[in-house]
C-alpha atoms as a PDB file:
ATOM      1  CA  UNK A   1     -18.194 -21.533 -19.097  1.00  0.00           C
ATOM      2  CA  UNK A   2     -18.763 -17.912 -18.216  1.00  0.00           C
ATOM      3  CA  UNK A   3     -15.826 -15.849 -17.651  1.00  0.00           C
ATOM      4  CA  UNK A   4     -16.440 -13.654 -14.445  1.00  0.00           C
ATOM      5  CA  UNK A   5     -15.593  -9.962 -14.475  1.00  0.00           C
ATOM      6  CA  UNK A   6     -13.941  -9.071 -11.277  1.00  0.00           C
ATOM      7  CA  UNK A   7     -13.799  -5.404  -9.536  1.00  0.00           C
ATOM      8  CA  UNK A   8      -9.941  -4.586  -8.519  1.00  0.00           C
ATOM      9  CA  UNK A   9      -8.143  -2.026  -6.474  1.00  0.00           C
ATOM     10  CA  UNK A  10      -5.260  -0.801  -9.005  1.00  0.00           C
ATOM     11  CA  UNK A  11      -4.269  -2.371 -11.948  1.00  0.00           C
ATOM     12  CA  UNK A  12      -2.857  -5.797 -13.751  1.00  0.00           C
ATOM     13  CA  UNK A  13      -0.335  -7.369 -12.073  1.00  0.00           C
ATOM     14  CA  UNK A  14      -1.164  -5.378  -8.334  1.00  0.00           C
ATOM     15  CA  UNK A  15      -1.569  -7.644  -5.433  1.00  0.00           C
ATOM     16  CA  UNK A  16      -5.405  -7.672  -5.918  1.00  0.00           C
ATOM     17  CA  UNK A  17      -5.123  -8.503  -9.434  1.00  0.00           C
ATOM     18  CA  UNK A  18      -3.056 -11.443  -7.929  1.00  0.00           C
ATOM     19  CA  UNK A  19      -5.361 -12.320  -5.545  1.00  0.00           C
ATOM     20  CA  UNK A  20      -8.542 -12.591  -7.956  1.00  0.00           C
ATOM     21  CA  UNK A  21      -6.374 -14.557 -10.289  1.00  0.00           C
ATOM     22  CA  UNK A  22      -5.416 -17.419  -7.329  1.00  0.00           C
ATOM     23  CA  UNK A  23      -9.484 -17.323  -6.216  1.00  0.00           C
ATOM     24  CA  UNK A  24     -11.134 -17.021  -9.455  1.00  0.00           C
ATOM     25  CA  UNK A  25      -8.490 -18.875 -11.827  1.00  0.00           C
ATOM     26  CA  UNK A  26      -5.688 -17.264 -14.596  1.00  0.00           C
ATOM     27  CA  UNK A  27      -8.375 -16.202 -17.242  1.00  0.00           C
ATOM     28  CA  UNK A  28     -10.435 -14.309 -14.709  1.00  0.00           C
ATOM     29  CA  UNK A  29     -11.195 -10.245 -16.321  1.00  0.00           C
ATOM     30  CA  UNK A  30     -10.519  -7.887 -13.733  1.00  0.00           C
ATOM     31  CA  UNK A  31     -11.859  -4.460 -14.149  1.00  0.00           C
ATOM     32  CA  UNK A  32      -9.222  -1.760 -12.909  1.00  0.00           C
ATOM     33  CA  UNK A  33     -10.816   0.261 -10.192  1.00  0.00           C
ATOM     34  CA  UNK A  34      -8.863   3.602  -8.633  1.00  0.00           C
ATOM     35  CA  UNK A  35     -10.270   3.169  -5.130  1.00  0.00           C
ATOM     36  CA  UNK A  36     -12.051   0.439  -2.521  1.00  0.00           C
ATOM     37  CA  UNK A  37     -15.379   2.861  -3.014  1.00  0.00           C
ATOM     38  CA  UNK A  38     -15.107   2.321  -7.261  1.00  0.00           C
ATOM     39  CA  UNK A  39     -14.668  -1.357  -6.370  1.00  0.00           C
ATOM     40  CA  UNK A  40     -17.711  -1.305  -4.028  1.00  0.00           C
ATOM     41  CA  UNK A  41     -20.045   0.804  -7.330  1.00  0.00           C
ATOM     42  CA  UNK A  42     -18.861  -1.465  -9.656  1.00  0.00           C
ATOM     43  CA  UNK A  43     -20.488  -4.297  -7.688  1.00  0.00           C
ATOM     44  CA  UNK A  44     -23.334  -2.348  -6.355  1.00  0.00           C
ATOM     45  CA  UNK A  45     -23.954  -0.879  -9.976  1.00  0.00           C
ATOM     46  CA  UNK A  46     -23.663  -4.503 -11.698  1.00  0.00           C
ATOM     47  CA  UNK A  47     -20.852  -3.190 -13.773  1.00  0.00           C
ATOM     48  CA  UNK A  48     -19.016  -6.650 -12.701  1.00  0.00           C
ATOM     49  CA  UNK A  49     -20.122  -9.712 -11.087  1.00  0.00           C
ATOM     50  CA  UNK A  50     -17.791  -9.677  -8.243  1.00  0.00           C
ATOM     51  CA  UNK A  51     -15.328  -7.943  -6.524  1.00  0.00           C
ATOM     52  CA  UNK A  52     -12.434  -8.252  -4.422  1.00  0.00           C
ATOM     53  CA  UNK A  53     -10.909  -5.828  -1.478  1.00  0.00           C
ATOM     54  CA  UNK A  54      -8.337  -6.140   1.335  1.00  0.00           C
ATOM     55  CA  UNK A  55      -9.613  -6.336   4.110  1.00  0.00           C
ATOM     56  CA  UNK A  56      -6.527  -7.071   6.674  1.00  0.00           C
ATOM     57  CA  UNK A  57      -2.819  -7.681   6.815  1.00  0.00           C
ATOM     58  CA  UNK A  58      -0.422  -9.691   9.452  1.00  0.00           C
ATOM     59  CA  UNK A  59       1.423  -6.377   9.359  1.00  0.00           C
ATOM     60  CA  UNK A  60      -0.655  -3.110   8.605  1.00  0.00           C
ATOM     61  CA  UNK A  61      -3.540  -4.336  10.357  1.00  0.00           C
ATOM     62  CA  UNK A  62      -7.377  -3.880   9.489  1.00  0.00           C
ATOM     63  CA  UNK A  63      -8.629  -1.583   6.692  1.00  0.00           C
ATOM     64  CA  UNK A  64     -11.449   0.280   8.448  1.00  0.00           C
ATOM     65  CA  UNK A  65     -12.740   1.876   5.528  1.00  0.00           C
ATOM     66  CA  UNK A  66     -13.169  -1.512   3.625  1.00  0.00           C
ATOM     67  CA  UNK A  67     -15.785  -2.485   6.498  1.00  0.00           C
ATOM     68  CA  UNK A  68     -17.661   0.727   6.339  1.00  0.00           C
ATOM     69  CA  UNK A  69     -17.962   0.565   2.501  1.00  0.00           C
ATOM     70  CA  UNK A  70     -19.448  -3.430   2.514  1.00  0.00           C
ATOM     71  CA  UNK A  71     -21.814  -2.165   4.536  1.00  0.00           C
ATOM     72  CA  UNK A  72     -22.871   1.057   3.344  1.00  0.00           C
ATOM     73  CA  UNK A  73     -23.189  -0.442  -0.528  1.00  0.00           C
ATOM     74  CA  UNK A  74     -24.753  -3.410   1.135  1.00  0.00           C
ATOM     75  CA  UNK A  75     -22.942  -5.986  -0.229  1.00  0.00           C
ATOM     76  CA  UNK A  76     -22.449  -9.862   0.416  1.00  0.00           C
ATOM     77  CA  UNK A  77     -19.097 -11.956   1.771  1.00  0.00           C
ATOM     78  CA  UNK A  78     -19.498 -14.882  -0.227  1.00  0.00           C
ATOM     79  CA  UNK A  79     -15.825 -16.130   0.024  1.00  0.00           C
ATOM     80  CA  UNK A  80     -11.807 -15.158   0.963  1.00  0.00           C
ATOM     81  CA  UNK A  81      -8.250 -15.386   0.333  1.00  0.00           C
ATOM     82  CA  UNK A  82      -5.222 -15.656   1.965  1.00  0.00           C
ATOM     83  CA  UNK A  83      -2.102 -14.156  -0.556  1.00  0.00           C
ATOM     84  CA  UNK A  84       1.462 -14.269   0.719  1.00  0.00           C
ATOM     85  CA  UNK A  85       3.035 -11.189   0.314  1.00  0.00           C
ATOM     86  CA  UNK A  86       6.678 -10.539  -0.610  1.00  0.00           C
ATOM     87  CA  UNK A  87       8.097  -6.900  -1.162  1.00  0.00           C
ATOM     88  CA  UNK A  88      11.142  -5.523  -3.089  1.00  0.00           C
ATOM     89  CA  UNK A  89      12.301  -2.483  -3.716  1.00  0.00           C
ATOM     90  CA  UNK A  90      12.509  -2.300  -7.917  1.00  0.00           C
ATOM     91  CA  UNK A  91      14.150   0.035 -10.059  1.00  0.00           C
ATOM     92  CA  UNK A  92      14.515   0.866 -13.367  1.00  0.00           C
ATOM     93  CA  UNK A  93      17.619  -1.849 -14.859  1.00  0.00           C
ATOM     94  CA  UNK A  94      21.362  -1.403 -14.029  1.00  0.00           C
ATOM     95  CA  UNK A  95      19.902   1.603 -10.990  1.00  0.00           C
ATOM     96  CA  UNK A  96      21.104   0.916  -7.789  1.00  0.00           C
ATOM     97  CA  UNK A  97      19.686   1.504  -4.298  1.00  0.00           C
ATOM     98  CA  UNK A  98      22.361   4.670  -4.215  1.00  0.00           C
ATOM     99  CA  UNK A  99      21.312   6.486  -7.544  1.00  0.00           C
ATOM    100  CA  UNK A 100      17.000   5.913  -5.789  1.00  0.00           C
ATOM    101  CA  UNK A 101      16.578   9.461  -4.233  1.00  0.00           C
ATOM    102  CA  UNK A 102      11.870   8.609  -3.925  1.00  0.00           C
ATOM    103  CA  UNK A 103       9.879   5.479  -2.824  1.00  0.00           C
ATOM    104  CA  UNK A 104       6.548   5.030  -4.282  1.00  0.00           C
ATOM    105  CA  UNK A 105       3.861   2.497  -3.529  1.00  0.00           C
ATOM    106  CA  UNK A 106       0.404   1.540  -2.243  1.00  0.00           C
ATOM    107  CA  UNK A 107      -0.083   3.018   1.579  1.00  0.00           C
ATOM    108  CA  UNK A 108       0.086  -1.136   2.771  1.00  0.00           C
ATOM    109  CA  UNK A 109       2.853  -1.974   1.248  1.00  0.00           C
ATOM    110  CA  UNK A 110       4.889   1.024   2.855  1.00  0.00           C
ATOM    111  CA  UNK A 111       2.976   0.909   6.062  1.00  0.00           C
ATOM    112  CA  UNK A 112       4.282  -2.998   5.754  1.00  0.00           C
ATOM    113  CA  UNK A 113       7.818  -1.965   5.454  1.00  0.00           C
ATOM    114  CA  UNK A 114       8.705   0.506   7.383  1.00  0.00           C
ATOM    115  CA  UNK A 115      12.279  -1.367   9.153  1.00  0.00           C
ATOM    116  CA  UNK A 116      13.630  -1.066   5.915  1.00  0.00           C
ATOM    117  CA  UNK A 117      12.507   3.006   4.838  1.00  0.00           C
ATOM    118  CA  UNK A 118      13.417   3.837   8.623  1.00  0.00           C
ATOM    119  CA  UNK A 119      16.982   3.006   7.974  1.00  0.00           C
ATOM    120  CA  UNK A 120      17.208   5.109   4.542  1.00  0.00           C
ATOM    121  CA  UNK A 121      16.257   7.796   6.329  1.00  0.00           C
ATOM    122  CA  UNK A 122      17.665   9.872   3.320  1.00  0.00           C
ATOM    123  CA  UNK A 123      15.145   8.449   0.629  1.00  0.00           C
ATOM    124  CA  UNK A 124      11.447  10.670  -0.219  1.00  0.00           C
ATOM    125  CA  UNK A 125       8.555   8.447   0.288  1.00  0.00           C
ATOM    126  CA  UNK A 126       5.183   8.933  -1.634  1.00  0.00           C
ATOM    127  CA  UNK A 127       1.801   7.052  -1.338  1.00  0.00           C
ATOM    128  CA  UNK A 128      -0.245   6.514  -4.459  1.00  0.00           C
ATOM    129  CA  UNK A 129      -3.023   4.099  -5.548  1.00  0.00           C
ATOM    130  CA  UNK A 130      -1.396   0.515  -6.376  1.00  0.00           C
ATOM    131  CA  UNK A 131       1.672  -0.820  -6.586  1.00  0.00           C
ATOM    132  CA  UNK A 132       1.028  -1.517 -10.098  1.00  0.00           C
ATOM    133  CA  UNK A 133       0.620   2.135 -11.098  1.00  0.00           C
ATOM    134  CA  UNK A 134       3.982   2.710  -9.304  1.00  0.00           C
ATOM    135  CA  UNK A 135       5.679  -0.001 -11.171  1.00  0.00           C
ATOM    136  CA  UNK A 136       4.646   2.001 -14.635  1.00  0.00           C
ATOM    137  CA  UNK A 137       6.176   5.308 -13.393  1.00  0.00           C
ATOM    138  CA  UNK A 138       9.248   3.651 -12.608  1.00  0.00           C
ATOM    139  CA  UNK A 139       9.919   2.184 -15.919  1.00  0.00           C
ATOM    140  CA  UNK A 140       8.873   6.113 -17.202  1.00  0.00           C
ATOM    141  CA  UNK A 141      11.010   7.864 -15.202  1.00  0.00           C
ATOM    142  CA  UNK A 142      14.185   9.077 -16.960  1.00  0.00           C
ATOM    143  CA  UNK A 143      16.334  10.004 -13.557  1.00  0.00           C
ATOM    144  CA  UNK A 144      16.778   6.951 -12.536  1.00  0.00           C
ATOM    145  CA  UNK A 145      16.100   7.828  -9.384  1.00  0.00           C
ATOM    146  CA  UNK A 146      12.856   6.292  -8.249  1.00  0.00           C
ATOM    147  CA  UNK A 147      12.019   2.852  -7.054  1.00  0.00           C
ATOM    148  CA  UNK A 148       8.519   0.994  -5.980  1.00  0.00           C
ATOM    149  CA  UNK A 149       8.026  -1.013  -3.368  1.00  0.00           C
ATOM    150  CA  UNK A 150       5.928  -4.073  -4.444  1.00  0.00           C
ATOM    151  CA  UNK A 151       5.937  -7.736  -5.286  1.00  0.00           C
ATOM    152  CA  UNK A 152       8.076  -9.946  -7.394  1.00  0.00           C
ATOM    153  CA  UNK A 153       5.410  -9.878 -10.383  1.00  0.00           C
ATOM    154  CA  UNK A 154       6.034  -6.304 -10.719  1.00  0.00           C
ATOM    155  CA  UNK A 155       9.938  -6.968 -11.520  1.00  0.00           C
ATOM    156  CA  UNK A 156       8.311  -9.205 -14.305  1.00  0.00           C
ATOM    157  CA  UNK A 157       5.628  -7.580 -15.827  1.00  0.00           C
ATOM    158  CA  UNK A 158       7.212  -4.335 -16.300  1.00  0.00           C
ATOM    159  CA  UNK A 159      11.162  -4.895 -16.439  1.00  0.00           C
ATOM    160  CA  UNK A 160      12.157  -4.106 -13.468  1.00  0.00           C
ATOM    161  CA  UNK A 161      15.399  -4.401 -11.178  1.00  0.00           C
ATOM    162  CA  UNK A 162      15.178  -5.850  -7.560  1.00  0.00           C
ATOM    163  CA  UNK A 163      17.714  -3.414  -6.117  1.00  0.00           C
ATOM    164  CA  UNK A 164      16.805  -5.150  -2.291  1.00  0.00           C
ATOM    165  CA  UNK A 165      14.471  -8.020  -1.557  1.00  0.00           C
ATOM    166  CA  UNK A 166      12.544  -8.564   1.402  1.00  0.00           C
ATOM    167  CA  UNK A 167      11.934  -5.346   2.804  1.00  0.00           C
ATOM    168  CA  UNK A 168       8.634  -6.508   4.415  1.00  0.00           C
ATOM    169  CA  UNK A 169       8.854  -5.716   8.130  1.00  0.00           C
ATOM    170  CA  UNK A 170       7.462  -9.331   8.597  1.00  0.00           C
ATOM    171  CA  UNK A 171       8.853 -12.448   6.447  1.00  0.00           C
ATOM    172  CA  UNK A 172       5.895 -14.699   6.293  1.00  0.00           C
ATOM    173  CA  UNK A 173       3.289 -11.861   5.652  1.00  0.00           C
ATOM    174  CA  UNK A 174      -0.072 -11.992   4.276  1.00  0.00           C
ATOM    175  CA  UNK A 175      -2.870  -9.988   3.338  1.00  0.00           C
ATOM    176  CA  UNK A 176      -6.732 -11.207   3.740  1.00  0.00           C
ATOM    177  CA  UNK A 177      -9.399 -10.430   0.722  1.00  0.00           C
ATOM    178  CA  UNK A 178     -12.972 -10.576   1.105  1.00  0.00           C
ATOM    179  CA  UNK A 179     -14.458 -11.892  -2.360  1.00  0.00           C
ATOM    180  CA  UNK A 180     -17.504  -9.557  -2.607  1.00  0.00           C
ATOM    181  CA  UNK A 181     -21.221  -9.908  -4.363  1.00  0.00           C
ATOM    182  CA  UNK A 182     -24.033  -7.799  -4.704  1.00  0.00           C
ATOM    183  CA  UNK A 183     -26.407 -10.714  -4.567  1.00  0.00           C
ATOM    184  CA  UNK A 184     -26.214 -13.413  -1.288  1.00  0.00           C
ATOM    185  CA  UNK A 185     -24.759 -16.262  -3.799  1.00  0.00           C
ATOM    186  CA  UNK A 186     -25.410 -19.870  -2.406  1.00  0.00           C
ATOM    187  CA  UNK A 187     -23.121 -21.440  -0.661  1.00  0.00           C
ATOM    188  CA  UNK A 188     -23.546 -25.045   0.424  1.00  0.00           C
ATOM    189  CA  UNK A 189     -22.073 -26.222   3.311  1.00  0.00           C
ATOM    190  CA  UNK A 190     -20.560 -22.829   4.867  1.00  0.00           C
ATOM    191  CA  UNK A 191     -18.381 -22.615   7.807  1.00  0.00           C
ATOM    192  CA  UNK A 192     -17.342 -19.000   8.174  1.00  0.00           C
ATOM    193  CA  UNK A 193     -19.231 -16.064   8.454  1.00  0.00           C
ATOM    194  CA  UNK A 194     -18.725 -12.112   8.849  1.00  0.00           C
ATOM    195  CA  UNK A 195     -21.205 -10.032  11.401  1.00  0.00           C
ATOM    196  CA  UNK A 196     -21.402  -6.316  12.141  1.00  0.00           C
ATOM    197  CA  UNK A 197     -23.313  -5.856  15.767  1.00  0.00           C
ATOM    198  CA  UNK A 198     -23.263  -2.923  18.258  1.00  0.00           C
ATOM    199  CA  UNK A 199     -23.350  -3.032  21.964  1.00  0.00           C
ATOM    200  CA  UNK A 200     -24.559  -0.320  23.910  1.00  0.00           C
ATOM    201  CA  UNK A 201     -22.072   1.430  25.776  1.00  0.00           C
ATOM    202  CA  UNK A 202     -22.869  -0.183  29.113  1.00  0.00           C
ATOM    203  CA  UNK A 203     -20.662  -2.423  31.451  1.00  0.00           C
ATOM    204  CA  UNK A 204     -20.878  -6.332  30.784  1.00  0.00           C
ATOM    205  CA  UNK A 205     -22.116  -5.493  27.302  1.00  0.00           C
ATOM    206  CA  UNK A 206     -19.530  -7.019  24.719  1.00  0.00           C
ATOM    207  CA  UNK A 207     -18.877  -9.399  27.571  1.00  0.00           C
ATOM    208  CA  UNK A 208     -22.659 -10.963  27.475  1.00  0.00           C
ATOM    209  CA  UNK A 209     -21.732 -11.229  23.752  1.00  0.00           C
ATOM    210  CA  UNK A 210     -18.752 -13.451  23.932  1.00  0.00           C
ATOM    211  CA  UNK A 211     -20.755 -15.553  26.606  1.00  0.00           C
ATOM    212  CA  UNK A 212     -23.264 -16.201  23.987  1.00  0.00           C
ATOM    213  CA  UNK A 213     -20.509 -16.952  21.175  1.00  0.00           C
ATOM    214  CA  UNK A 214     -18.938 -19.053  23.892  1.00  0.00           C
ATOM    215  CA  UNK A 215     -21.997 -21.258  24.876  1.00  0.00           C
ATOM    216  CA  UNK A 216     -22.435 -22.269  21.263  1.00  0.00           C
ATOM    217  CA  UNK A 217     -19.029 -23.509  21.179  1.00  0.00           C
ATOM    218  CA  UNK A 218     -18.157 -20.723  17.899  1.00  0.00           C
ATOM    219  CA  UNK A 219     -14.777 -20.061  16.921  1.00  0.00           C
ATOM    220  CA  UNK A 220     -14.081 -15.813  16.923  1.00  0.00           C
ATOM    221  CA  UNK A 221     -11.550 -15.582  14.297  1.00  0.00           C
ATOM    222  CA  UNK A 222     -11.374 -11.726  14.588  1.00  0.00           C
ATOM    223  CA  UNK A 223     -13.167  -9.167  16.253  1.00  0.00           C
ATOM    224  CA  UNK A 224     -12.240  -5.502  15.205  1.00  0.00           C
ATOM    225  CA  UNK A 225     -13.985  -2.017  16.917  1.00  0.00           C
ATOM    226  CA  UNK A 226     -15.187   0.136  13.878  1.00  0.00           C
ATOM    227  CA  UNK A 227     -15.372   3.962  14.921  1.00  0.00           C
ATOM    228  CA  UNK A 228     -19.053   5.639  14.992  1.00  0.00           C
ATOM    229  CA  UNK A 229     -18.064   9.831  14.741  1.00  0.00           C
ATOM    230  CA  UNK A 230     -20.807  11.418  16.906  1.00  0.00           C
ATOM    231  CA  UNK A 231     -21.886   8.612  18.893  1.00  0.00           C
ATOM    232  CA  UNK A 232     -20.925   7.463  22.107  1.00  0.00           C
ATOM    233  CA  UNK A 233     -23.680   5.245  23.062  1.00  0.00           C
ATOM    234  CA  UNK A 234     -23.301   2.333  21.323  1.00  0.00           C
ATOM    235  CA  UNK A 235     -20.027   0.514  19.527  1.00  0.00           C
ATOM    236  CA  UNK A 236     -20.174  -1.176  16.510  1.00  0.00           C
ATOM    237  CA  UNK A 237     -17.550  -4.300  15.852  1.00  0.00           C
ATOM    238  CA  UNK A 238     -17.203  -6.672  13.120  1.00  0.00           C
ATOM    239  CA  UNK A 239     -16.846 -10.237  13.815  1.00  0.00           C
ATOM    240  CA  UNK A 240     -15.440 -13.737  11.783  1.00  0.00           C
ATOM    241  CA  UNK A 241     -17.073 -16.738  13.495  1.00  0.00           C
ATOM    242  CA  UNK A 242     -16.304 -19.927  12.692  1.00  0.00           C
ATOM    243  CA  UNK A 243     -17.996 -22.845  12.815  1.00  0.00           C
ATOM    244  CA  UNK A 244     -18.834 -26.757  11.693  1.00  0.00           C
ATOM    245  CA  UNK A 245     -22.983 -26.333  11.488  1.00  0.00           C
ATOM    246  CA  UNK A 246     -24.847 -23.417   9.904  1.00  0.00           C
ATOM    247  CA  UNK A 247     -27.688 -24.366  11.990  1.00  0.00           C
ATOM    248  CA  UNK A 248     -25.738 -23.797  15.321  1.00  0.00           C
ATOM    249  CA  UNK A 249     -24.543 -20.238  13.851  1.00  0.00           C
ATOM    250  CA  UNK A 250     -27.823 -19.256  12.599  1.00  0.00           C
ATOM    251  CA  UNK A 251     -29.266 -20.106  16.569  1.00  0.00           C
ATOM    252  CA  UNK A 252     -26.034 -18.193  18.108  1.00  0.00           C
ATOM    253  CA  UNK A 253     -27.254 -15.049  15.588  1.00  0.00           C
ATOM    254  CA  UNK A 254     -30.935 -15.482  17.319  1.00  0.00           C
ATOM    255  CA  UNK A 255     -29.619 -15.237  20.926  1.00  0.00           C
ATOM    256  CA  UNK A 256     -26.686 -12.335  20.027  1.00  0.00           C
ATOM    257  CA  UNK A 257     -30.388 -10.339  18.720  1.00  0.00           C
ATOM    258  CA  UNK A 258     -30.997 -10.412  22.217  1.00  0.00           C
ATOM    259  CA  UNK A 259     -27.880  -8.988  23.592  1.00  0.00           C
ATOM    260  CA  UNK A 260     -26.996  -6.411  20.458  1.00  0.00           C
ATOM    261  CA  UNK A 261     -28.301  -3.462  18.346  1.00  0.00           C
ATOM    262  CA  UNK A 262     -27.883  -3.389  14.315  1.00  0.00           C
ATOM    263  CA  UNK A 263     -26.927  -6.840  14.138  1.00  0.00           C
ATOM    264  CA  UNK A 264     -26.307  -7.974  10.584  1.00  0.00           C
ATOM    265  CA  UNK A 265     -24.624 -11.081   8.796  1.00  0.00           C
ATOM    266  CA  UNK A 266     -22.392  -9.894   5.649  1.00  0.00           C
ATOM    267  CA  UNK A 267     -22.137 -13.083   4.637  1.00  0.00           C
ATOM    268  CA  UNK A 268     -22.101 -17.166   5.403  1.00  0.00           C
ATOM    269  CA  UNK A 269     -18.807 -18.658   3.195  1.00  0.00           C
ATOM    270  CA  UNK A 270     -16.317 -20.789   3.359  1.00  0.00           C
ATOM    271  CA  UNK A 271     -12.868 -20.517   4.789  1.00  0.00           C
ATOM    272  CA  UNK A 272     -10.574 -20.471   2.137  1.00  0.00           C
ATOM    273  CA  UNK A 273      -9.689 -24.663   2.319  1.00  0.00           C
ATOM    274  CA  UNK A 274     -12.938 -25.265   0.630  1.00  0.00           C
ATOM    275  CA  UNK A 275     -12.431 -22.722  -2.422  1.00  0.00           C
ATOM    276  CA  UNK A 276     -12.231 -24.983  -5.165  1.00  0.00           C
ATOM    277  CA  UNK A 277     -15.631 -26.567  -4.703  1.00  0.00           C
ATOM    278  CA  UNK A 278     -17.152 -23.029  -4.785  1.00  0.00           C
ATOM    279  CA  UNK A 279     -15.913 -22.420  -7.412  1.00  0.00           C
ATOM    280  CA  UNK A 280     -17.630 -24.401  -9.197  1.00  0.00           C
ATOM    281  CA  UNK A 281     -20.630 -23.385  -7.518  1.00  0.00           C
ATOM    282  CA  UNK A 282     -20.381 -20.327  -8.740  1.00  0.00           C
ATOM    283  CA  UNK A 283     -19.846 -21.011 -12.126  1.00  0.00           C
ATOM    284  CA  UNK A 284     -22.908 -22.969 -11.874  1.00  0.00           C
ATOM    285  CA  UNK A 285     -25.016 -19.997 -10.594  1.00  0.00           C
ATOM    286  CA  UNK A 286     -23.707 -17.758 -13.404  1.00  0.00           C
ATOM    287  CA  UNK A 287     -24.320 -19.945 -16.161  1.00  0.00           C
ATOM    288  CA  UNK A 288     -27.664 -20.241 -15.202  1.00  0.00           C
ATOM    289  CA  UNK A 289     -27.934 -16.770 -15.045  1.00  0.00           C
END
């Protein structure tokens, strides 16, 4: 059997590496990508065969950008995943939370705790790329003096101390990935889907568009408002409809035609209960390959 190479943000052991590894399986390659828009290349580029962003959390909320690159490398949703996310603050061993003067990490994870840095006040916080990356300059700093915020993996893979646990604002957090392909992979029996659609910027608008949703008896999962600069005559928003037929949903995408502008599916998939079947779909498709 084929083993995929998967597009990550940030490195071994980050929370995307993570989340490819529960989707895809343990032996799964990732290739380490700097940013969502590398991630998004890769795929486009067919450096990989798939890739994997955030695309929400419980906590932070919706990653804009993420939506905005999908669509502007014209890429499929073929699938998602649900992680759990824990945080800790690690340091180097024997530190302790009074020798940590800096607080490193990935924006989401700090933007996910920020109970805990607003009561240590005292303590320099820095964004960089993954939580990964900050585990590594942890373990190479000589002061002493800086910690990461990230997962309990990190404490594992790269020796680290967990000076505090749960520091996540929320205790039963979670973080959403889209599973992303260049190609519109087969999917039998899909009940999910992700749509980008704008309604002009006239009264009853996005209102005639939940009617139609409504009268087809769809499940909206989500629907987020995605910023157009310059434009104020039509609004773009991204929806997750659910549903049990694909040939209701694909009649419900007919009549929204009539009520939208720049309507486009991203993808028909399957709600993350019905992953291990598609898996082996997939494996299928790429052997065949």
């Amino acid at each position: 059997m084929r083993n995929h190479l998967i597009a990550i943000q940030g490195s071994v052991s980050s929370f995307h590496d993570l989340a490819a590894k529960k989707y895809f399986g343990e032996d799964v390659s990732v290739k380490e990508c700097g940013s969502f828009k590398e991630v998004c290349d890769k795929i486009a580029n067919n450096k990989v065969d798939y890739g994997i962003i955030a695309i929400e959390n419980k906590v932070a909320g919706s990653i804009l950008l993420n939506y905005q690159l999908i669509e502007n490398y014209d890429l499929r949703v073929i699938g998602e995943i649900y992680l759990p996310i824990e945080l800790q603050l690690l340091g180097k061993k024997d530190s302790r939370l009074a020798d940590i003067k800096e607080v490193i990490s990935h924006p989401m994870a700090l933007g996910q705790s920020q109970l805990f840095l607003s009561e240590h006040d005292n303590l320099l916080v820095t964004e960089y790329k993954d939580t990964s990356s900050c585990a590594k300059m942890v373990t190479e700093d000589r002061s002493g003096k800086l910690a990461v915020i990230g997962g309990p993996t990190l404490a594992k893979a790269y020796n680290l101390e967990v000076l505090v646990d749960n520091v996540c604002d929320v205790k039963q957090n979670f973080t959403r990935f889209y599973i992303l392909s260049k190609g519109s992979d087969y999917v039998s029996n899909p009940n999910k889907a992700s749509v980008t659609l704008q309604v002009m910027n006239e009264a009853g608008k996005l209102s005639a568009v939940l009617d139609v949703i409504k009268k087809h008896h769809l499940n909206l999962s989500k629907i987020q408002s995605l910023p157009i600069p310059n434009n104020s005559n039509a609004y773009p928003f991204h929806l997750d409809i659910e549903f049990d037929y694909k040939s209701v949903f694909e009649t419900c995408i007919s009549d929204l035609q009539k009520e939208t502008v720049n309507l486009k599916v991203l993808g028909v998939y399957r709600s993350e209960a019905y992953k291990p079947k598609l898996i082996n779909e997939l494996n299928t498709l790429k052997n065949l390959n």
